[in-house]
C-alpha atoms as a PDB file:
ATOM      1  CA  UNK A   1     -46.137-143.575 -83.254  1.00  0.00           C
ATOM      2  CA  UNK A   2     -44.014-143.506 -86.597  1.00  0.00           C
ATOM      3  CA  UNK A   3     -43.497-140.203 -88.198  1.00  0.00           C
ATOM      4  CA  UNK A   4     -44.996-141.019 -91.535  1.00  0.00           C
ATOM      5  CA  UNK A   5     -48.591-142.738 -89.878  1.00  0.00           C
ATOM      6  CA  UNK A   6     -48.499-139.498 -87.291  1.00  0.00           C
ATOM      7  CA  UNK A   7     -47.806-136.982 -90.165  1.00  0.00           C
ATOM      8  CA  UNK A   8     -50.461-138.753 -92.180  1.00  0.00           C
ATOM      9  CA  UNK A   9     -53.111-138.289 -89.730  1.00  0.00           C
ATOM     10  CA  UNK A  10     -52.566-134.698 -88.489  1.00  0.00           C
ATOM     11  CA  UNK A  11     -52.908-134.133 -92.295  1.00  0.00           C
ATOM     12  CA  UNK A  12     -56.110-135.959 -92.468  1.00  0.00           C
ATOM     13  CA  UNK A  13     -57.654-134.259 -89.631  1.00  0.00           C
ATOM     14  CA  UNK A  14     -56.160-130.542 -91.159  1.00  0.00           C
ATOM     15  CA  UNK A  15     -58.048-131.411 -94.106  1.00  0.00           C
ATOM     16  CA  UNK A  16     -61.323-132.517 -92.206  1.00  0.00           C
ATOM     17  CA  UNK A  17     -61.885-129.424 -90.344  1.00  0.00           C
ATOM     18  CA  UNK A  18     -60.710-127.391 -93.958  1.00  0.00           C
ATOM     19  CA  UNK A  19     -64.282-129.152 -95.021  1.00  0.00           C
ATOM     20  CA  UNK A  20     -66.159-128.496 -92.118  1.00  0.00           C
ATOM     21  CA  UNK A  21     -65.330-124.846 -92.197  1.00  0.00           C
ATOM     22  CA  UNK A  22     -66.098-124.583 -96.440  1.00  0.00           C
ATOM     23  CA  UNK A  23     -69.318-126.784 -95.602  1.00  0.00           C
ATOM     24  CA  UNK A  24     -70.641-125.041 -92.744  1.00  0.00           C
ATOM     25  CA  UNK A  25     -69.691-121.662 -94.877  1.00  0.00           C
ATOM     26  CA  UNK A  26     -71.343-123.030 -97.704  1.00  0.00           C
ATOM     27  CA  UNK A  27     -74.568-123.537 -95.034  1.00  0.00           C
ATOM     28  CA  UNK A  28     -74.310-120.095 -93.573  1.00  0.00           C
ATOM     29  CA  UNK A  29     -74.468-118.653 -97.148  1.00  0.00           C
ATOM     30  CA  UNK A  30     -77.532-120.726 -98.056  1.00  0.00           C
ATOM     31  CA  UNK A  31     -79.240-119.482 -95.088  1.00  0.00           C
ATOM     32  CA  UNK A  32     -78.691-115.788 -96.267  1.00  0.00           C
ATOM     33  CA  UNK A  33     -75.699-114.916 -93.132  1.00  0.00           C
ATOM     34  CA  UNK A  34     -73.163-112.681 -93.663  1.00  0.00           C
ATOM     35  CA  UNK A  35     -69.974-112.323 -92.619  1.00  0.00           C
ATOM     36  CA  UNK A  36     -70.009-111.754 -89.132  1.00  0.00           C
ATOM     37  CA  UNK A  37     -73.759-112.573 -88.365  1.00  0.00           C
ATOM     38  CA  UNK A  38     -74.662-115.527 -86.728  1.00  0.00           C
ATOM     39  CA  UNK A  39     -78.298-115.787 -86.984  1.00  0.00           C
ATOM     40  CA  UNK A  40     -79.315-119.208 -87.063  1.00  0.00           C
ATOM     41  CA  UNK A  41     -75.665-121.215 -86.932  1.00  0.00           C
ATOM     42  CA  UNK A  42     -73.211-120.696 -83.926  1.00  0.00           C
ATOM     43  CA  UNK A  43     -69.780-121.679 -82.845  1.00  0.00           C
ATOM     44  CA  UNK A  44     -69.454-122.991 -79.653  1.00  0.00           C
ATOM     45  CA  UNK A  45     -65.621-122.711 -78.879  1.00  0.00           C
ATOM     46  CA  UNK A  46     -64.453-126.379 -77.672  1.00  0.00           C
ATOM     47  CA  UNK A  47     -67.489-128.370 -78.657  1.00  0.00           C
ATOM     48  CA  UNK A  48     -68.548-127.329 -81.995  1.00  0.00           C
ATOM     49  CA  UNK A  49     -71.508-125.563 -84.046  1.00  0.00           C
ATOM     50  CA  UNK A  50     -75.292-125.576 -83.214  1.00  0.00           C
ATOM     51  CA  UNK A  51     -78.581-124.086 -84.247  1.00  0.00           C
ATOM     52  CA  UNK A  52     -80.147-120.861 -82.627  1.00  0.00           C
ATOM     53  CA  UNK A  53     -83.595-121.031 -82.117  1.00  0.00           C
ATOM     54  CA  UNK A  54     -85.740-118.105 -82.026  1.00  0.00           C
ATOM     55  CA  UNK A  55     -85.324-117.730 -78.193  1.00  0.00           C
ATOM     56  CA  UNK A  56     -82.176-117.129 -77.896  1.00  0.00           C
END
C-alpha cells in the first residue's frame, strides 16, 4: 500500500475511535457514571462496549 493512502487511513481510524471514546463518555455521563464506575456501560477488551443488565 502507498504511504500517503496507508498514513491516511491509520489517521482515519485514530480519529474514529477518538469519537467513540468522547461519545461513549459523553453516554456514560448522561447516564449519571463516574469515573471509574461501570454501572450500566462496559468494555469488553477485544470486542467492544455493551450494556449491563440488572443481573449481572
Amino acid at each position: 500500500m502507498k504511504r500517503p493512502i496507508r498514513d491516511a487511513l491509520v489517521t482515519a481510524g485514530i480519529l474514529v475511535v477518538s469519537f467513540l471514546f468522547s461519545l461513549i463518555a459523553n453516554i456514560r455521563k448522561k447516564l449519571g457514571e463516574r469515573p471509574g464506575d461501570r454501572k450500566y456501560i462496559s468494555n469488553e477488551l477485544g470486542v467492544g462496549y455493551r450494556m449491563i443488565s440488572d443481573g449481572e
